[in-house]
Protein backbone atom coordinates (compact mmCIF):
# COMPACT_ATOMS: atom_id res chain seq x y z
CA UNK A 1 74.96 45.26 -27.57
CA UNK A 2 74.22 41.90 -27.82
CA UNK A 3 74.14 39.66 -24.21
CA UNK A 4 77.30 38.28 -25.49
CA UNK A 5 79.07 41.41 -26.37
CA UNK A 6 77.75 43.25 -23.47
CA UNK A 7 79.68 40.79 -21.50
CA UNK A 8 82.71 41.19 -23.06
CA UNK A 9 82.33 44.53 -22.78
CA UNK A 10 81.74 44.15 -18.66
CA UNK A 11 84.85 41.87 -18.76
CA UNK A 12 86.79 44.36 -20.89
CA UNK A 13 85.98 47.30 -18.51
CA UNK A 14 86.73 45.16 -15.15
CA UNK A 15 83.39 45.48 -14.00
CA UNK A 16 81.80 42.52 -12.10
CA UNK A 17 82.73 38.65 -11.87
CA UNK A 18 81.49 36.12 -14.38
CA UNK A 19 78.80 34.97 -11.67
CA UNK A 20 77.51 38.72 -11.72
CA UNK A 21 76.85 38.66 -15.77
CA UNK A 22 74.04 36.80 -16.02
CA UNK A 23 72.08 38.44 -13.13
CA UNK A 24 72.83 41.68 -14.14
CA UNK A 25 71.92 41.30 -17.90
CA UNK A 26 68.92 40.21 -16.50
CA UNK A 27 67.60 42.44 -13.77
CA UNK A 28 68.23 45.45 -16.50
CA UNK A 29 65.75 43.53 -18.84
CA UNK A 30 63.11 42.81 -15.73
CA UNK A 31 63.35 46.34 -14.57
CA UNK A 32 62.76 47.50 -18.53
CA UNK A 33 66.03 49.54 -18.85
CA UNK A 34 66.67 47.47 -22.04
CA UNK A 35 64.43 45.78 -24.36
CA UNK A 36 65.48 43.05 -26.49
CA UNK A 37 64.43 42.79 -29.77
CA UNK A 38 65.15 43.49 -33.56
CA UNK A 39 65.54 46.67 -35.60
CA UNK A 40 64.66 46.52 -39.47
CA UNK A 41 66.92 47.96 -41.49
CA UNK A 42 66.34 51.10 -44.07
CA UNK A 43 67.11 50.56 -47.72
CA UNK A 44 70.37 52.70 -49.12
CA UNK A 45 70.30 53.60 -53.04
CA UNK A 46 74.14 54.13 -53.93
CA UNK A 47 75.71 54.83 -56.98
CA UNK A 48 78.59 52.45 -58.60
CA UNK A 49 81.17 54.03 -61.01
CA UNK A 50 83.17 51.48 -63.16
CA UNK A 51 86.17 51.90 -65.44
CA UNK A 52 86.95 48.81 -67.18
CA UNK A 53 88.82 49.00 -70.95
CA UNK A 54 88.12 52.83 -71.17
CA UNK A 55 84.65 52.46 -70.79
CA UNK A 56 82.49 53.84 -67.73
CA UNK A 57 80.11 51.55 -66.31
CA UNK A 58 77.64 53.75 -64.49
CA UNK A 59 74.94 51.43 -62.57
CA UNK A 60 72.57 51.91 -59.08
CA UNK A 61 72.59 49.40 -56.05
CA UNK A 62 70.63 49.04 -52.70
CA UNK A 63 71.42 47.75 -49.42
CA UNK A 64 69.54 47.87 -45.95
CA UNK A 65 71.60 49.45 -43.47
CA UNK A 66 71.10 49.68 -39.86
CA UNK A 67 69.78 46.22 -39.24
CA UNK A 68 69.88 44.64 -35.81
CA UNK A 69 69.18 41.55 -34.28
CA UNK A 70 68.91 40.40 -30.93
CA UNK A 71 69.95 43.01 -29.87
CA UNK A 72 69.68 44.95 -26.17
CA UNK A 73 67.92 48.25 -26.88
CA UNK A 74 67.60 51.14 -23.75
CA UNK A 75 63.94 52.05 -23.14
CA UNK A 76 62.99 55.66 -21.96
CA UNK A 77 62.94 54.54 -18.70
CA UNK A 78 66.68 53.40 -18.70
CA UNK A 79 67.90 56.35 -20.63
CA UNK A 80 66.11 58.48 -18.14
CA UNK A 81 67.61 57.00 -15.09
CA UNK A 82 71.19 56.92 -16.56
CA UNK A 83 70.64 59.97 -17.28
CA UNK A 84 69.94 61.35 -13.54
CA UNK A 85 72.91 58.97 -12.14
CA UNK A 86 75.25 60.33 -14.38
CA UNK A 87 74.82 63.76 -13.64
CA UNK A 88 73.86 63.90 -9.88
CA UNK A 89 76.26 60.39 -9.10
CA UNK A 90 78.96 60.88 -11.47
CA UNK A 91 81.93 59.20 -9.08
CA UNK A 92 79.38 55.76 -8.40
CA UNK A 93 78.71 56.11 -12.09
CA UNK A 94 82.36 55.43 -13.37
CA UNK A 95 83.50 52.20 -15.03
CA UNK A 96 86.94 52.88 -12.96
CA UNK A 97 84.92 53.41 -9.06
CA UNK A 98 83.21 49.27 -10.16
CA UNK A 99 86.85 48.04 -10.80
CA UNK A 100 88.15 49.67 -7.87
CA UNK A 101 85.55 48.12 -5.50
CA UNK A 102 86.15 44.65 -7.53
CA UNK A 103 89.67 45.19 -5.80
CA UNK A 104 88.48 46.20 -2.43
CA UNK A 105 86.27 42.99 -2.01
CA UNK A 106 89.59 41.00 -2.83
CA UNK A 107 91.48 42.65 -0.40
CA UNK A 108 88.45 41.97 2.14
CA UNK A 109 88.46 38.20 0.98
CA UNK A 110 92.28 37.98 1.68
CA UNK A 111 92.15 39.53 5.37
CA UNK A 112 93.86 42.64 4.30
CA UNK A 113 91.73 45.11 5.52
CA UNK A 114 88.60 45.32 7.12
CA UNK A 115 85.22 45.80 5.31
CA UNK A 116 83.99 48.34 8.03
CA UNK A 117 86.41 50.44 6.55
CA UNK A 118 86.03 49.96 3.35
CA UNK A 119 82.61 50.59 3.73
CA UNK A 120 83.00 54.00 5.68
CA UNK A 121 85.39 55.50 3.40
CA UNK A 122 82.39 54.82 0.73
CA UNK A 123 79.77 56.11 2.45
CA UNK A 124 81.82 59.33 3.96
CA UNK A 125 81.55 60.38 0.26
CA UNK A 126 78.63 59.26 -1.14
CA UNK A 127 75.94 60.06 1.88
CA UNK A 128 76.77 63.77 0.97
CA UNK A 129 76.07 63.43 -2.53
CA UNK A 130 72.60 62.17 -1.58
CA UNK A 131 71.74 64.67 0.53
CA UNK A 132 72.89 67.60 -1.62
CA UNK A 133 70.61 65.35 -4.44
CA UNK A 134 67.65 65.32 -2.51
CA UNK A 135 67.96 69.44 -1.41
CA UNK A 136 68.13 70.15 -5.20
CA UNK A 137 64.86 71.54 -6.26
CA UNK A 138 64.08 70.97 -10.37
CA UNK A 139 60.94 72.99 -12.14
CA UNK A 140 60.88 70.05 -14.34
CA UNK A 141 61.25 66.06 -13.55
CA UNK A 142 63.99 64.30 -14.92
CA UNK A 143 63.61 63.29 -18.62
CA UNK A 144 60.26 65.16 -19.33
CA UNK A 145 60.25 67.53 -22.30
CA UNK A 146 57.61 70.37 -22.68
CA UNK A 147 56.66 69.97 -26.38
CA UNK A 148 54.20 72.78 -26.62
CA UNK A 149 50.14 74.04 -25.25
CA UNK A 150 47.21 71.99 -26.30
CA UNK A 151 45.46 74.19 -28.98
CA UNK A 152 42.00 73.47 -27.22
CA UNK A 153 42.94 74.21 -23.55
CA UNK A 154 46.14 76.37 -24.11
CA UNK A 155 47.52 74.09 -21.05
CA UNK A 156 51.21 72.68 -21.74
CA UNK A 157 51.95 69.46 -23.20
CA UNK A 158 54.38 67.69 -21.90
CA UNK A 159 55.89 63.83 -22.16
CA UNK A 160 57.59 62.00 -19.05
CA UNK A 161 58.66 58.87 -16.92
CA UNK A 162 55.35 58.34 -15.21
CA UNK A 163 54.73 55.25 -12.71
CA UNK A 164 53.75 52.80 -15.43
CA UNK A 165 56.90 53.97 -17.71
CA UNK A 166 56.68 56.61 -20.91
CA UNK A 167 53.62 59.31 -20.63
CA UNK A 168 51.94 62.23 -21.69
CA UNK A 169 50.59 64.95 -20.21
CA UNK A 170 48.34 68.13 -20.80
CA UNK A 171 48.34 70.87 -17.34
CA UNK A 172 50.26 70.62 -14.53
CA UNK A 173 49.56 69.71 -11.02
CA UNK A 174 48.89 73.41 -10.14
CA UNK A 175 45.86 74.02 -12.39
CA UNK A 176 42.03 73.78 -11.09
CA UNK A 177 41.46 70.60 -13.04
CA UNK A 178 43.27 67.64 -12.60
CA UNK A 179 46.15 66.97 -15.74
CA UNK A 180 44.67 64.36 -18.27
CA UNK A 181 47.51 61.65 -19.07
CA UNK A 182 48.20 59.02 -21.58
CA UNK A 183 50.20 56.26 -22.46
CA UNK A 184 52.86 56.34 -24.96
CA UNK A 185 52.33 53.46 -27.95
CA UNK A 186 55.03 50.83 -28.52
CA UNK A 187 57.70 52.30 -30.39
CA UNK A 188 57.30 55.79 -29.25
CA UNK A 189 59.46 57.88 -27.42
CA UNK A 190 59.64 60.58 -25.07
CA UNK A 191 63.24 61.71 -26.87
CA UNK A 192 61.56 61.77 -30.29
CA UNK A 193 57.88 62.40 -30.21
CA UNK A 194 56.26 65.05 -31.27
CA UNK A 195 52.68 67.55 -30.59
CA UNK A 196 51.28 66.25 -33.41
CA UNK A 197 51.53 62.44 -31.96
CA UNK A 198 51.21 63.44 -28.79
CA UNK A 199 47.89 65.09 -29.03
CA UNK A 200 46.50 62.21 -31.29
CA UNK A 201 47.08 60.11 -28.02
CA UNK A 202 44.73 61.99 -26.63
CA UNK A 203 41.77 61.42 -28.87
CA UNK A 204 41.32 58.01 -26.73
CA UNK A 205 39.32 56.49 -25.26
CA UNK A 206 36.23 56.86 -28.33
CA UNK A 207 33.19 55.67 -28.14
CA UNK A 208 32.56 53.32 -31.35
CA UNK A 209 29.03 52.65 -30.41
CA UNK A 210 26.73 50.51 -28.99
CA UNK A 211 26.60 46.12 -28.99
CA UNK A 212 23.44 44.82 -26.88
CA UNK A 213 22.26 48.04 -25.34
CA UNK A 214 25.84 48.94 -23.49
CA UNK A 215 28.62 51.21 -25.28
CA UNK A 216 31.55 50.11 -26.58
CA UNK A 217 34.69 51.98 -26.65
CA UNK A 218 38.25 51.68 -27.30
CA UNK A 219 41.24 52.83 -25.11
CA UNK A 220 44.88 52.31 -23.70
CA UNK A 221 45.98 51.56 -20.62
CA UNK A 222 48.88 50.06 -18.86
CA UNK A 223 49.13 46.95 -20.67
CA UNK A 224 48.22 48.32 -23.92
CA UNK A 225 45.09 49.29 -26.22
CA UNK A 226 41.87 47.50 -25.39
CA UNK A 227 37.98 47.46 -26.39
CA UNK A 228 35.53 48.14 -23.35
CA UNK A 229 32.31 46.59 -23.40
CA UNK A 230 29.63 46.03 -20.24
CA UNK A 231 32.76 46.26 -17.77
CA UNK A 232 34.53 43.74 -20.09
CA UNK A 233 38.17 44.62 -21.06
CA UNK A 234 39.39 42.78 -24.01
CA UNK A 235 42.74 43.19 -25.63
CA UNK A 236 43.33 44.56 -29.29
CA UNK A 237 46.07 42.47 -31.45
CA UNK A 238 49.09 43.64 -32.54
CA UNK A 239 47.74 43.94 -35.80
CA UNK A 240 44.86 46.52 -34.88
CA UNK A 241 45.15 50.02 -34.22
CA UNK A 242 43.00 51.67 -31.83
CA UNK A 243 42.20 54.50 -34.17
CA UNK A 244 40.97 53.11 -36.72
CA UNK A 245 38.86 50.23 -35.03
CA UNK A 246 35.49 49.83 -36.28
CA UNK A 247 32.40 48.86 -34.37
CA UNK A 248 32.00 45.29 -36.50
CA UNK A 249 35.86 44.77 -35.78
CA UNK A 250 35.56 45.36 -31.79
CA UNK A 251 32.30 43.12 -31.60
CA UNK A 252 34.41 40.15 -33.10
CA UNK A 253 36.59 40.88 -30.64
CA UNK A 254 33.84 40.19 -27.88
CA UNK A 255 32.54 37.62 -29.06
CA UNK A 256 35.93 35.57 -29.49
CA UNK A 257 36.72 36.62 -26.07
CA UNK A 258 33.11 35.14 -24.67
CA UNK A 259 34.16 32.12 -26.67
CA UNK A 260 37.46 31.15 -25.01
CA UNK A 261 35.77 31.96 -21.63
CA UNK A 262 33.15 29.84 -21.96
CA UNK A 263 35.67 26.60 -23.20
CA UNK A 264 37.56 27.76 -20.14
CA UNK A 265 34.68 26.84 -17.42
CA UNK A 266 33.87 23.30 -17.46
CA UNK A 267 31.58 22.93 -14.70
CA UNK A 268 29.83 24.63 -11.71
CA UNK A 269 27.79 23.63 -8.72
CA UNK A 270 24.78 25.45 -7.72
CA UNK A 271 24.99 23.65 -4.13
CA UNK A 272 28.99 25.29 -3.57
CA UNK A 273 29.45 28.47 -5.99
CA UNK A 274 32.96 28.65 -4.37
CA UNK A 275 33.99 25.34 -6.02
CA UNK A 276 34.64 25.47 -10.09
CA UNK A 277 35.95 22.89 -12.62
CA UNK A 278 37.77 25.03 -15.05
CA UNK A 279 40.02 24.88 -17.71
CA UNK A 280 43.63 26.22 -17.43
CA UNK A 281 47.13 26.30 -18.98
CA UNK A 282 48.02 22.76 -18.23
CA UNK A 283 44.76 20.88 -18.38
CA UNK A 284 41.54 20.89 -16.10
CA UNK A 285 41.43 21.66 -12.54
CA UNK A 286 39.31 22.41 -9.36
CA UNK A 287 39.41 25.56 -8.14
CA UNK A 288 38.29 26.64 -4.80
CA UNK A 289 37.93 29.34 -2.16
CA UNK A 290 41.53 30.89 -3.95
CA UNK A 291 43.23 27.31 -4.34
CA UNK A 292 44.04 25.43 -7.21
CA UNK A 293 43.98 21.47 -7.59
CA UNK A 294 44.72 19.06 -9.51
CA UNK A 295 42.42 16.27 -11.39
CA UNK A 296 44.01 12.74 -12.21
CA UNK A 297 44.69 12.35 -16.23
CA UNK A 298 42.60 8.85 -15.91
CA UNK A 299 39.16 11.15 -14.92
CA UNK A 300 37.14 12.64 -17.15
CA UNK A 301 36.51 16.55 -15.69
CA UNK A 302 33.06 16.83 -16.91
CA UNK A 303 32.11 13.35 -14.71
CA UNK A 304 32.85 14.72 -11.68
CA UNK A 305 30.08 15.58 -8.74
CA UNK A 306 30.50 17.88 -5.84
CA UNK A 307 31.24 15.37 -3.31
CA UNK A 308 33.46 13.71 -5.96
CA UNK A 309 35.82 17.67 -5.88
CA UNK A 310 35.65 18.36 -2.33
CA UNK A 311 37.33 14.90 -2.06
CA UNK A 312 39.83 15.16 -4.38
CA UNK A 313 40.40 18.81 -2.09
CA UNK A 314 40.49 17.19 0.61
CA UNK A 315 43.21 14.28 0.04
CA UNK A 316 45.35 17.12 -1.77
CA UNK A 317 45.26 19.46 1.08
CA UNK A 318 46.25 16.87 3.88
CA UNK A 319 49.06 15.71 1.11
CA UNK A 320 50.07 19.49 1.18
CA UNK A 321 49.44 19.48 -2.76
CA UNK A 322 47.53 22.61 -2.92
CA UNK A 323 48.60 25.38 -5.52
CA UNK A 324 47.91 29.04 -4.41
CA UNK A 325 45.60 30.71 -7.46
CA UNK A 326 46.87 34.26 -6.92
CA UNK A 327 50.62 33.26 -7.24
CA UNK A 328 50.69 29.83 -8.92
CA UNK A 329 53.00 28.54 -6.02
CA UNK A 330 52.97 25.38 -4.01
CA UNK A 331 51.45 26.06 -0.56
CA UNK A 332 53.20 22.78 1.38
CA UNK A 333 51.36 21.52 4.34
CA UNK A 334 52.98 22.90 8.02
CA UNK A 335 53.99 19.97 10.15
């Protein structure tokens, strides 16, 4: 679906209100139940037959088929979970139940019945099903697929919904050593994925040498593949692939990064370490002891002394400007 045809769909099946659309398209995006995005097409050779004047035209043609765009696709993580609801929920889980309650709230809005009871009739049948859900005892999570043993270790291999989404995994919890894990690339799935790619996950992090005296190595982690070098993570572009990364191509990568970290600190003080002049997203600020602030366009970051900062703090914290550095949010002055 697209956002617009997933509405019409929602409107089609009676489920929700047109202020419940755009909220629910999306929290299933935020939660990463869907992805949107684009799906390139495969090219289809067909044959073409003519009969014109008693003569037979015989010619081939191409097309790309299976093109999408813009489109809402489920993730692993959202076929998983429907997955789980359908079968252990399947009354909750039914277009009908959502109209149903759509009519239930109307009758509450009207003063036809009384929500209490429309809310213990509900939970007379569905508190059961979530206690006979949590008694059931699986071998196996939900959504993980045993694809085989690693041929080093002879442990099973196995993929799975893991706390950061789509993962792999070689032993179980029951063995001596603790299971080894990895991340699933972009594109990959747990439905779909094989030993073969599996176990080439595995083969990270490598070491690709050494840069100044201190190893470098590539790996993957939660927010994708990355170079580590002297406790410095830096993150590999889409266009790189973390097994075939060389040495000269992961020192670039440093040294760019060192770059744009040194344009982003303007200034320091020896006298205050706390207090910083850096450079951010929307121009140069002051940042101190976890607070952001603000400098005026008409000064020139770089002029600025110590005494000069700590007074352009302190007018901004009695004005209640100050801008919290963890969240990025206004922290306005109690009264």
């Amino acid at each position: 679906y697209t956002e617009a045809s997933l509405v019409r769909k929602l409107e089609e099946l009676g489920i929700g209100r047109p202020s419940t659309y755009a909220p629910t398209i999306s929290t299933i995006q935020q939660r990463e139940y869907v992805e949107k995005g684009n799906k390139d097409g495969e090219e289809r050779t067909f044959n073409v037959m003519t009969l014109k004047d008693n003569q037979i035209k015989d010619e081939n043609n191409s097309e790309i088929t299976g093109a999408e765009k813009s489109k809402l696709f489920p993730t692993d993580t959202g076929i998983v979970v429907n997955d789980f609801l359908t079968e252990y929920f399947p009354d909750i889980l039914d277009y009908n139940f959502t109209a149903s309650v759509e009519k239930d709230f109307d009758e509450i809005a009207e003063g036809e019945v009384q929500w209490t009871s429309i809310m213990k009739t509900f939970y007379d049948k569905f508190h059961p099903s979530v206690e006979n859900t949590l008694a059931i005892k699986t071998e196996h999570k939900v959504g993980e697929r045993i694809l085989g043993e690693d041929p080093e270790s002879g442990k099973p291999v196995s993929v799975k919904i893991g706390r950061f989404g789509p993962m792999a995994q070689i032993g179980t919890v029951d063995d001596e050593e603790k299971p080894r894990f990895a991340q699933l690339k972009k594109g990959q799935s747990i439905e779909t994925i094989t030993l073969e790619e599996v176990l080439e996950l595995f083969k990270l992090p490598r070491t690709l040498g050494e840069y100044e005296g201190k190893t470098v190595s590539v790996g993957v982690g939660r927010f994708g593949p990355y170079v580590l070098h002297n406790k410095v993570y830096v993150s590999l572009p889409k266009t790189m692939d973390p097994m075939t990364i060389t040495l000269e191509e992961a020192e670039q990568l440093i040294l760019e990064k060192r770059a744009k970290e040194a344009e982003r600190h303007i200034k320091q003080f020896e006298e205050e370490p706390e207090l910083e002049i850096l450079n951010g997203r929307y121009g140069p600020y002051i940042a101190y002891k976890g607070n952001n602030y603000k400098i005026p366009k008409d000064i020139i970051p770089q002029d600025l002394s110590l005494t000069n900062c700590l007074e352009l703090v302190r007018i901004q914290d009695e004005k209640g400007e100050t801008s919290s550095a963890k969240r990025g949010k206004r922290t306005a002055k109690k009264k």
